[in-house]
Protein backbone atom coordinates (compact mmCIF):
# COMPACT_ATOMS: atom_id res chain seq x y z
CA UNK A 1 31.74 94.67 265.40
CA UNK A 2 28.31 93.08 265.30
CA UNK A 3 29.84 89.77 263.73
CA UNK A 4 32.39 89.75 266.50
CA UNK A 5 29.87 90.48 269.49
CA UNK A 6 27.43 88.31 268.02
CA UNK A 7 29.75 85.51 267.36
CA UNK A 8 31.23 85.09 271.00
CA UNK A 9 27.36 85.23 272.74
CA UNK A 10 26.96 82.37 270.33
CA UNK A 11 30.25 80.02 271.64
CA UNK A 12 29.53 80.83 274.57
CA UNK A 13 26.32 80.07 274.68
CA UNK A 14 26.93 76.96 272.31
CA UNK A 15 29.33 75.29 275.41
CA UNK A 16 26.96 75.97 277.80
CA UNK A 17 24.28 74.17 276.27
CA UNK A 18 26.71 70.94 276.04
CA UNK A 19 27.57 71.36 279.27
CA UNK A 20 23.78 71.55 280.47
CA UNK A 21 23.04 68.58 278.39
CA UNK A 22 26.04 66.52 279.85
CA UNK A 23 24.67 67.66 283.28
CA UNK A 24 27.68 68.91 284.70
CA UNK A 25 26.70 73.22 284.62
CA UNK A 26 23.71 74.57 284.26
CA UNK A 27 23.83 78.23 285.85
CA UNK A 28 21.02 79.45 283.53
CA UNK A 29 18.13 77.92 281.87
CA UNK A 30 18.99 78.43 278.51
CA UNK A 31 16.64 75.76 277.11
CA UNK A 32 13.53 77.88 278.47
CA UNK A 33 13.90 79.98 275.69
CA UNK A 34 14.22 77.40 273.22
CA UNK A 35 11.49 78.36 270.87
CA UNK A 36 9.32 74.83 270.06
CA UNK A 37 9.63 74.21 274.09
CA UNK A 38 8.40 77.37 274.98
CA UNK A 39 5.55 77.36 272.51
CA UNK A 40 4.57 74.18 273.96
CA UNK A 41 4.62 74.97 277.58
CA UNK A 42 2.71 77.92 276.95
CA UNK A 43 -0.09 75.82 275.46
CA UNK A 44 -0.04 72.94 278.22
CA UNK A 45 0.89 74.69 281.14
CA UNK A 46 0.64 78.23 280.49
CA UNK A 47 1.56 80.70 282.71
CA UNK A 48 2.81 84.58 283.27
CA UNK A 49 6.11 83.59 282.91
CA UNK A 50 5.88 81.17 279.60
CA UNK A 51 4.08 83.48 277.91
CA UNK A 52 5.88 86.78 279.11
CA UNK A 53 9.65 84.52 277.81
CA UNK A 54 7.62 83.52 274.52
CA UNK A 55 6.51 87.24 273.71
CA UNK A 56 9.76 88.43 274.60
CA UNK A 57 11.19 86.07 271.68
CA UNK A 58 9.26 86.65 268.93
CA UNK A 59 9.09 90.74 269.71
CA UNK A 60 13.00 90.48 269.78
CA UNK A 61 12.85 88.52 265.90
CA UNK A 62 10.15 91.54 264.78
CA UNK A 63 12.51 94.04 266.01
CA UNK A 64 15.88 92.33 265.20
CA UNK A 65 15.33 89.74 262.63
CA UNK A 66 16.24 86.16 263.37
CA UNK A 67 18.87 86.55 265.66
CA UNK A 68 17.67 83.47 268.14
CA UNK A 69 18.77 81.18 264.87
CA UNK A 70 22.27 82.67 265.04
CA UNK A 71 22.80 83.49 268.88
CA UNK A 72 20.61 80.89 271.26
CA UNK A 73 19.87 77.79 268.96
CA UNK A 74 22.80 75.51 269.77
CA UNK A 75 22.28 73.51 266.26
CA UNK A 76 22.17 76.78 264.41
CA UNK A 77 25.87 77.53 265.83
CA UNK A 78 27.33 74.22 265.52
CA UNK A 79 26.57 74.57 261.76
CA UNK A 80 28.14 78.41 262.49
CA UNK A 81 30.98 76.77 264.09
CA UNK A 82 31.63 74.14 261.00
CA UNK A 83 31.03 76.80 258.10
CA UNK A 84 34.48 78.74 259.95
CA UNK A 85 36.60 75.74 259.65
CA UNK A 86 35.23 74.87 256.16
CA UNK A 87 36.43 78.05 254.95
CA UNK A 88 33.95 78.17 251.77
CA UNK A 89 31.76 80.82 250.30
CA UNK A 90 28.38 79.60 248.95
CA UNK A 91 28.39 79.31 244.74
CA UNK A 92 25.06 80.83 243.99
CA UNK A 93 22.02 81.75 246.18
CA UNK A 94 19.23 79.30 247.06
CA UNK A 95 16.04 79.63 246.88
CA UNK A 96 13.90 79.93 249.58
CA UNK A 97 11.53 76.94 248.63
CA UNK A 98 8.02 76.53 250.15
CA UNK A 99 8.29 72.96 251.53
CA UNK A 100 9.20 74.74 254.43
CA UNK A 101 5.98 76.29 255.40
CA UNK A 102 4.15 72.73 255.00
CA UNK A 103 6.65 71.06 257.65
CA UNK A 104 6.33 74.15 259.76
CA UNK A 105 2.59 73.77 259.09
CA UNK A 106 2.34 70.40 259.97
CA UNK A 107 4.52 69.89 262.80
CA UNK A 108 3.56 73.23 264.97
CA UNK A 109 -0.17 72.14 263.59
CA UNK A 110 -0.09 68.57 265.48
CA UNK A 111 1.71 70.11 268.56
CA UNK A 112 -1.14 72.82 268.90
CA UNK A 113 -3.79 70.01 268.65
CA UNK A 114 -1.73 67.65 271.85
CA UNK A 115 0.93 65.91 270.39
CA UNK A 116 4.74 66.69 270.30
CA UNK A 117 5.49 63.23 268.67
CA UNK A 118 5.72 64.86 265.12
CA UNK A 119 7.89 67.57 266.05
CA UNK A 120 10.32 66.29 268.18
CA UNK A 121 11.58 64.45 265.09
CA UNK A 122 12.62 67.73 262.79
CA UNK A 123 13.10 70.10 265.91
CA UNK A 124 16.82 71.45 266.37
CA UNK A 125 17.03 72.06 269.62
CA UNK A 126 15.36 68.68 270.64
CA UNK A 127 18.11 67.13 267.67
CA UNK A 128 20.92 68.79 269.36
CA UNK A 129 20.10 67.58 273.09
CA UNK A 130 19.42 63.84 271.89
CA UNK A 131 22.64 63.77 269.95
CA UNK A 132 24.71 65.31 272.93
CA UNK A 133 22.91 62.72 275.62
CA UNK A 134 24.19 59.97 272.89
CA UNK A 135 20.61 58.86 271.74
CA UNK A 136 20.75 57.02 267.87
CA UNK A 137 18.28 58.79 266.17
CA UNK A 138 20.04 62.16 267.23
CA UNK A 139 23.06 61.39 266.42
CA UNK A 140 22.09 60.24 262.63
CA UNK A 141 19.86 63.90 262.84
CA UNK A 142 22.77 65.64 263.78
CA UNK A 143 25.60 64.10 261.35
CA UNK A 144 23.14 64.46 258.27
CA UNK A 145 22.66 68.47 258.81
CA UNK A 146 26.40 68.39 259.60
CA UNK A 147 26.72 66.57 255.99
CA UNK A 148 24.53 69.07 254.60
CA UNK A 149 26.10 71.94 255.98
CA UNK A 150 29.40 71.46 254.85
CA UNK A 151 27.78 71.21 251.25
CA UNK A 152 25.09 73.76 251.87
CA UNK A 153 26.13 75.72 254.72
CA UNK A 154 22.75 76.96 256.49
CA UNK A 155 20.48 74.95 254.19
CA UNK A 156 18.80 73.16 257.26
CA UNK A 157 17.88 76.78 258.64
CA UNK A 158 16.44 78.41 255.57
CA UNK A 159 14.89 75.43 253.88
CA UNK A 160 13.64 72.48 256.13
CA UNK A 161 13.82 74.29 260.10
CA UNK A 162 9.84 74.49 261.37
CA UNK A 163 11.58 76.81 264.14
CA UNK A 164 13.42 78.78 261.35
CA UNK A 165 10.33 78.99 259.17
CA UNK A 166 8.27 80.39 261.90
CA UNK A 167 10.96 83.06 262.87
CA UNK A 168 11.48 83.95 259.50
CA UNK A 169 8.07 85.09 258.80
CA UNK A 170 8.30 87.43 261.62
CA UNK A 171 11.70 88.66 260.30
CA UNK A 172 9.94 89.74 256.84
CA UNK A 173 8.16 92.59 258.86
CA UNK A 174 11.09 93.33 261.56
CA UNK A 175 12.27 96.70 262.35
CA UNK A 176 15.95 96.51 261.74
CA UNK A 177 17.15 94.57 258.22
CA UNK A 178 20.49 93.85 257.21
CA UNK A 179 19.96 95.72 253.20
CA UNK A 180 22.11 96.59 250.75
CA UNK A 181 23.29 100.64 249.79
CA UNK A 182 23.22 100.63 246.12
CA UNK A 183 24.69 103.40 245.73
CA UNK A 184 27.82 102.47 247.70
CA UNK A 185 28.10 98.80 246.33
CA UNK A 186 31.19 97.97 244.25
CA UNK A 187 29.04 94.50 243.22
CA UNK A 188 31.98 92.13 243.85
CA UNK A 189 30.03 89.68 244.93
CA UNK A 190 32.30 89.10 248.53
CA UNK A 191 29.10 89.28 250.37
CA UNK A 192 26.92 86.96 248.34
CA UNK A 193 29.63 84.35 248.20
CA UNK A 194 30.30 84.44 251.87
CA UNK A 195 26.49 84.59 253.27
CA UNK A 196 25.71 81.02 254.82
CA UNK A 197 21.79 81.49 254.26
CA UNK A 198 22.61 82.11 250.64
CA UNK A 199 20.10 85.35 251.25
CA UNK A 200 21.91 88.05 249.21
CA UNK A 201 21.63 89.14 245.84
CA UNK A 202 24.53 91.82 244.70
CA UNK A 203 23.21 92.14 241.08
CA UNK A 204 19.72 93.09 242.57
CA UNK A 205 21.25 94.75 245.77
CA UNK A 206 18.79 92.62 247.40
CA UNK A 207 18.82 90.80 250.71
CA UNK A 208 15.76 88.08 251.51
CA UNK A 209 15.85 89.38 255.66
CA UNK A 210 12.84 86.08 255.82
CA UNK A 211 16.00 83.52 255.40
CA UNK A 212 18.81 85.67 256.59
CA UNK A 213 19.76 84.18 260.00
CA UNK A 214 21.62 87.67 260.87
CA UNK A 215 25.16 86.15 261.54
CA UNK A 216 26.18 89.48 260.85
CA UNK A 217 29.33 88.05 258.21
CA UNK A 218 28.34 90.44 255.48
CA UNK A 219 28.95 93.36 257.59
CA UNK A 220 32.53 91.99 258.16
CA UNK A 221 33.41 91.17 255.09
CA UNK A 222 31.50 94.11 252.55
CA UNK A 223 35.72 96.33 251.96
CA UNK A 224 32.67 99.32 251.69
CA UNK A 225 30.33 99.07 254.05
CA UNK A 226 27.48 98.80 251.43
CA UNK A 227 25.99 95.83 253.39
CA UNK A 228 24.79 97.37 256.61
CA UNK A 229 21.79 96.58 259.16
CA UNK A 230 19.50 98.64 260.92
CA UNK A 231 16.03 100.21 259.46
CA UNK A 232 16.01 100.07 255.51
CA UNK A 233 14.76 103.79 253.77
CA UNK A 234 11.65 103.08 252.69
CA UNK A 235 10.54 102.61 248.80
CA UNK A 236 7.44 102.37 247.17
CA UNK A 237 6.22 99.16 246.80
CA UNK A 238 2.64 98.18 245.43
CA UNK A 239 1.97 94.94 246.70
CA UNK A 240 1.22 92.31 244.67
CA UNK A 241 1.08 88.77 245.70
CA UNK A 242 2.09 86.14 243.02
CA UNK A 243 -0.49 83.34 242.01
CA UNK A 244 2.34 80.89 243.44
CA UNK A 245 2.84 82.65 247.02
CA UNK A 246 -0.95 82.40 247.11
CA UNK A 247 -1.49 78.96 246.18
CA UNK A 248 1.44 78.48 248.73
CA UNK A 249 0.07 79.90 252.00
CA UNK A 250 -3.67 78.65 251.10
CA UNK A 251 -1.84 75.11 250.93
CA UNK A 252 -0.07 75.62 253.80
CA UNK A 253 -3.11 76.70 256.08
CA UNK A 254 -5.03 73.79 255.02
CA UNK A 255 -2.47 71.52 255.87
CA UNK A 256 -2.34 73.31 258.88
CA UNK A 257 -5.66 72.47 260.01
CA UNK A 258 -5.32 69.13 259.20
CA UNK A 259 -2.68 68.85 261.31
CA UNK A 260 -4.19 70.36 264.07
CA UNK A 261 -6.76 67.25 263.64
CA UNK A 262 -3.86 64.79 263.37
CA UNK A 263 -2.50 65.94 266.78
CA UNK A 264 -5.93 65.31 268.41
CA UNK A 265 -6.46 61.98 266.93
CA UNK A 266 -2.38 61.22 268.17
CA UNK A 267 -3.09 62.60 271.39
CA UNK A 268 -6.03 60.44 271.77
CA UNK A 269 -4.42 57.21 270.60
CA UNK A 270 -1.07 57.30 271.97
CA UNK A 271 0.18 55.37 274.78
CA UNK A 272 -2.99 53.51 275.51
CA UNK A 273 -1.27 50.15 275.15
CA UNK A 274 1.39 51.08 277.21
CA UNK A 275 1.49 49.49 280.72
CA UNK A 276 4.37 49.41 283.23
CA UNK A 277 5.96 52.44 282.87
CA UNK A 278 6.46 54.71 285.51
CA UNK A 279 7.49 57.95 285.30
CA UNK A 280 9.17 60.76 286.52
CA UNK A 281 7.26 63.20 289.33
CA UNK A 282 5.12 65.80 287.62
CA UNK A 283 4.58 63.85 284.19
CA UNK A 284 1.35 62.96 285.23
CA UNK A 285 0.76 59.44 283.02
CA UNK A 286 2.03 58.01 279.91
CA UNK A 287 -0.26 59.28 277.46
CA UNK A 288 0.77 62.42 278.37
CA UNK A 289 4.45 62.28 278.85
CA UNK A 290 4.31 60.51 275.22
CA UNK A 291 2.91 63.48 273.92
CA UNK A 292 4.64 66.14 275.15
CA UNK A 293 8.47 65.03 275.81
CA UNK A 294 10.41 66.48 273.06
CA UNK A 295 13.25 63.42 274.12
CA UNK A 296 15.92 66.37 274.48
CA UNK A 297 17.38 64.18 277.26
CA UNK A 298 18.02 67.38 279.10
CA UNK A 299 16.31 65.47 282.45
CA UNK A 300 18.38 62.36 282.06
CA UNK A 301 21.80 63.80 282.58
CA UNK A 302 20.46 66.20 285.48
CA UNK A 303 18.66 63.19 287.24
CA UNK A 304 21.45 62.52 290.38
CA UNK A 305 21.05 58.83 290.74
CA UNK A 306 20.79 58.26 287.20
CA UNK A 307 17.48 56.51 287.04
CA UNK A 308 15.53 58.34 283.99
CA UNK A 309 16.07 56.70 280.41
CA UNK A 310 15.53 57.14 277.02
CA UNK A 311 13.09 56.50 274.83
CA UNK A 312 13.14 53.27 273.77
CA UNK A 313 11.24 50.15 272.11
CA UNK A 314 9.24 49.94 274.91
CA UNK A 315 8.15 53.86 275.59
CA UNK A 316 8.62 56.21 273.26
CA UNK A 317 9.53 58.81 275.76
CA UNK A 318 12.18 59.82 278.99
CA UNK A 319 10.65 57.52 281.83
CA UNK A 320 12.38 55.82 284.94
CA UNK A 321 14.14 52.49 284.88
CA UNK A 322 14.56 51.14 288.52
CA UNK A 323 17.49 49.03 287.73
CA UNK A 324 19.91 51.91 286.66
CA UNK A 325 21.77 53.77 288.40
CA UNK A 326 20.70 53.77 292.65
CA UNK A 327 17.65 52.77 291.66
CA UNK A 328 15.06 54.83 293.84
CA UNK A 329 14.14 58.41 292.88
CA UNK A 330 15.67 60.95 295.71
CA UNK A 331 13.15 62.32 298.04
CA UNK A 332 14.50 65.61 298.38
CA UNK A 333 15.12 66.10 294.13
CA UNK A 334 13.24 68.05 291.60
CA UNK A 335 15.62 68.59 289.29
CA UNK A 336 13.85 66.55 286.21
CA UNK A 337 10.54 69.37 286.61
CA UNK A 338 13.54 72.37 287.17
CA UNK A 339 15.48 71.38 283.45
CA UNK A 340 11.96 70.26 281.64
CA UNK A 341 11.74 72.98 279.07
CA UNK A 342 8.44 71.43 276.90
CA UNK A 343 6.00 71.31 279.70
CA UNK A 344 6.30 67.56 279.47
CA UNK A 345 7.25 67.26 283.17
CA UNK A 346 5.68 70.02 285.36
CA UNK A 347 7.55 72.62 286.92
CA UNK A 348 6.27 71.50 290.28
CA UNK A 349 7.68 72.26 293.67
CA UNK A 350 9.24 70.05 295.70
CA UNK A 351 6.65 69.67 298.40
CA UNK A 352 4.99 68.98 295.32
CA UNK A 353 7.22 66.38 294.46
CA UNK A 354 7.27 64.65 297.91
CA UNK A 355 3.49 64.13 297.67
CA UNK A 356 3.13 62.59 294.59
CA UNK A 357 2.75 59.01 294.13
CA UNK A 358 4.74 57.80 290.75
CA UNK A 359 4.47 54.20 291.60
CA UNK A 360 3.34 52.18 293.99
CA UNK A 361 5.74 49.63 296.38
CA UNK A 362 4.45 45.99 296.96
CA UNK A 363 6.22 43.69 299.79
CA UNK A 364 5.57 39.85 299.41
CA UNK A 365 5.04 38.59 303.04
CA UNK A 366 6.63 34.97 301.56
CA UNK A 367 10.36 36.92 301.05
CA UNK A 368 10.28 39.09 303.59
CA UNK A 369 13.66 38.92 306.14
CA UNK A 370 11.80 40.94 308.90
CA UNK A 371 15.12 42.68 309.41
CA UNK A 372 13.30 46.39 309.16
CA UNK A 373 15.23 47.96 307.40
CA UNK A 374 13.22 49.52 304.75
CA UNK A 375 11.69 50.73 307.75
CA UNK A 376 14.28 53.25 308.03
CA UNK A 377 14.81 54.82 304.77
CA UNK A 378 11.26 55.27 303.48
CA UNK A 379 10.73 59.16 303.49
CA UNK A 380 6.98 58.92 303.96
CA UNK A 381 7.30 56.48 307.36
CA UNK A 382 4.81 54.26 304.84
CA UNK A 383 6.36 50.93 306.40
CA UNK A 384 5.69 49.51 309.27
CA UNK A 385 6.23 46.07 310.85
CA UNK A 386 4.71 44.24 314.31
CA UNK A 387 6.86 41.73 315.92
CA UNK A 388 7.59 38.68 313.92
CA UNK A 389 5.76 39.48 311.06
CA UNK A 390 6.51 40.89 307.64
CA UNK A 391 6.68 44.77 306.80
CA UNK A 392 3.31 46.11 305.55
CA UNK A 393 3.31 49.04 303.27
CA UNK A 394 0.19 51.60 303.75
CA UNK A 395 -0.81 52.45 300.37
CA UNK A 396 -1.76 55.81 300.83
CA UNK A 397 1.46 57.13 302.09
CA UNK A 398 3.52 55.27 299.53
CA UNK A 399 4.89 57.03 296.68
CA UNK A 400 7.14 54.61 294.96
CA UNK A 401 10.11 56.15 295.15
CA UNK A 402 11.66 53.31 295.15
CA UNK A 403 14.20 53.45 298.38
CA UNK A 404 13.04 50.71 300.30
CA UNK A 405 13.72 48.53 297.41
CA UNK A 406 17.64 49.73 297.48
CA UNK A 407 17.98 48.19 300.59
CA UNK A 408 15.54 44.68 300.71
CA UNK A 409 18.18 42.18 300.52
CA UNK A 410 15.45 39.39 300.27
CA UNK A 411 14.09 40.77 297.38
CA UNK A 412 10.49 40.75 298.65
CA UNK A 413 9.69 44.61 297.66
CA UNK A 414 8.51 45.70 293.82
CA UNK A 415 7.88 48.47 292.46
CA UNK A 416 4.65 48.71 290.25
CA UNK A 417 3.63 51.40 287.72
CA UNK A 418 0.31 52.84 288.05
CA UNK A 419 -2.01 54.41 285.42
CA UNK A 420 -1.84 58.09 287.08
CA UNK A 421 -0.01 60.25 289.33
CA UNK A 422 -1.26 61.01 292.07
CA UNK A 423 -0.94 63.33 295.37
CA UNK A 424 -0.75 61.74 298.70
């Protein structure tokens, strides 16, 4: 029952994050409880809320185990989704190898010192939007942990995953386990064959709950019911930490730190030779938005006139090209700050948004038609005109939205970038 409850939240949830990312629904904000977001926007832009969704997460893994990895990542249930029509049983059990704590160390290390640059590169859920938004690096992500999932099932999850990593430490001290009765267990192995985080050991009776990404298949499949979940009877156990898990998580917290320094220096360095980019309201400048946009493209496909892009050779971040789409950012739209689940573009309001200067309009007297009508579509009245002459813009109403370019047919109006966002 838990496999089949479990299993339907997933697909369910799984088409609703395509359909978010394509921007066609988007009833709930499921990507505000994407882990790696959330984390972030609690440490730029913390509030009540951030923090209250973040504590709710990780007090849901100590209680339940790793159930975000199974239920609410959308790349952990596409690799769900290709292990049912593969059909195949893992060989042996893997090993839960601790390469994964120095990623996890190192890319949650440089986002807690200011830069998301390192992360967004080996983050699922930021993986999974870029591939479904069509963007080249995601799709090659994407079709190399399919690859490896049809060969390794969850391998991604349990071995590489910074996300996964992080939950799964948790999950080592979480109330309810998924554990083995040994008393009731025939040993035939059904279990361990069929457990896509390769986490069970029959021989042992033993079940690693730290890489177990509670899918809930063993509980299906065990023709006894020896495999069950819910609080494990307690044994005796003296602790007694292995020289290697030592070494290990002494390693790991060094590497930690120097991540932390890394994401400084990043922070500080990045973007300062980028000019002419402008960007979308609530991103505040470039240095910035190159730090903290994760490039899930969730803002790009909920834009309504199309004008936010991807990353590309000359920004290495979502910013607004003029020339796409209707070329002028809507007066009356927020939706870019509404979908932004890092932080990266602020969750401001729209009065907010109608106040902020993202760029800055220039008319050239020399092209001007002196037909007016930019006149009548700027939202901020920022154009005016005396008889005869050519329209003036007043600089410190303009907010570059771009509309009164739409409609110059002389082409005398550009749009420039400027260096910071600003209210008006």
């Amino acid at each position: 029952m838990f496999y089949k409850i479990r299993l339907t939240i997933a697909i369910l949830i799984f088409i609703t994050a395509i359909l978010a990312l394509l921007g066609i629904f988007y009833p709930l904000h499921l990507f505000d409880i994407q882990i790696a977001p959330l984390i972030q926007r609690v440490i730029i832009d913390f509030s009540v809320i951030s923090a209250v969704a973040l504590g709710i997460l990780f007090l849901l893994t100590i209680l339940f185990g790793r159930i975000y990895c199974s239920t609410l990542c959308p790349l952990g249930i596409l690799q769900e989704l290709i292990a049912l029509f593969r059909g195949k049983g893992n060989e042996k059990t893997r090993k839960n190898l601790p390469v994964k704590y120095f990623i996890t160390a190192i890319t949650f290390g440089a986002m807690i010192g200011g830069s998301a640059v390192i992360i967004r590169y080996i983050e699922p859920y930021t993986y999974f939007g870029s591939a479904v938004t069509l963007s080249v690096i995601g799709i090659i992500a994407v079709v190399a942990i399919v690859v490896l999932s049809i060969f390794k099932n969850r391998y991604f999850c349990t071995n590489i995953c910074p996300v996964g990593c992080l939950l799964g430490l948790l999950s080592k001290i979480s109330l309810l386990k998924v554990y083995i009765k040994d008393d009731e267990c025939l040993s035939c192995g059904m279990s361990e064959r069929n457990c896509p985080s390769g986490c069970i050991e029959v021989n042992e009776a033993k079940v690693d709950n730290e890489t177990c990404v509670k899918c809930f298949k063993c509980l299906n499949l065990c023709p006894k019911n020896a495999v069950t979940y819910g609080i494990k009877p307690k044994k005796e156990v003296k602790f007694s930490p292995k020289r290697r898990e030592l070494i290990t998580v002494g390693a790991a917290l060094v590497i930690f730190a120097g991540a932390i320094k890394a994401g400084i220096e990043i922070g500080k360095t990045a973007a300062e030779k980028i000019k002419n980019i402008i960007l979308p309201p609530g991103a505040i400048n470039a240095k910035r938005m190159f730090n903290k946009c994760l490039n899930c493209n969730l803002c790009i496909n909920a834009c309504p006139n199309k004008i936010l892009t991807k990353a590309n050779k000359d920004f290495g971040a979502v910013h607004i090209d003029y020339t796409k789409g209707e070329k002028y950012c809507k007066y009356d739209c927020r939706e870019c700050a509404k979908v932004c689940p890092s932080g990266a573009i602020k969750k401001i309001s729209l009065d907010e948004k109608q106040k902020t200067r993202i760029a800055m309009a220039v008319i050239n007297p020399d092209k001007c038609s002196k037909n007016g009508v930019c006149i009548n579509v700027c939202p901020v009245h920022a154009i005016t005109m005396e008889e005869n002459q050519s329209a003036k813009i007043d600089a410190s109403k303009c907010i570059g939205c771009g509309r009164c370019k739409t409609v110059c047919n002389s082409g005398a109006i550009e749009i420039f970038a400027i260096n910071e966002q600003q209210r008006v």
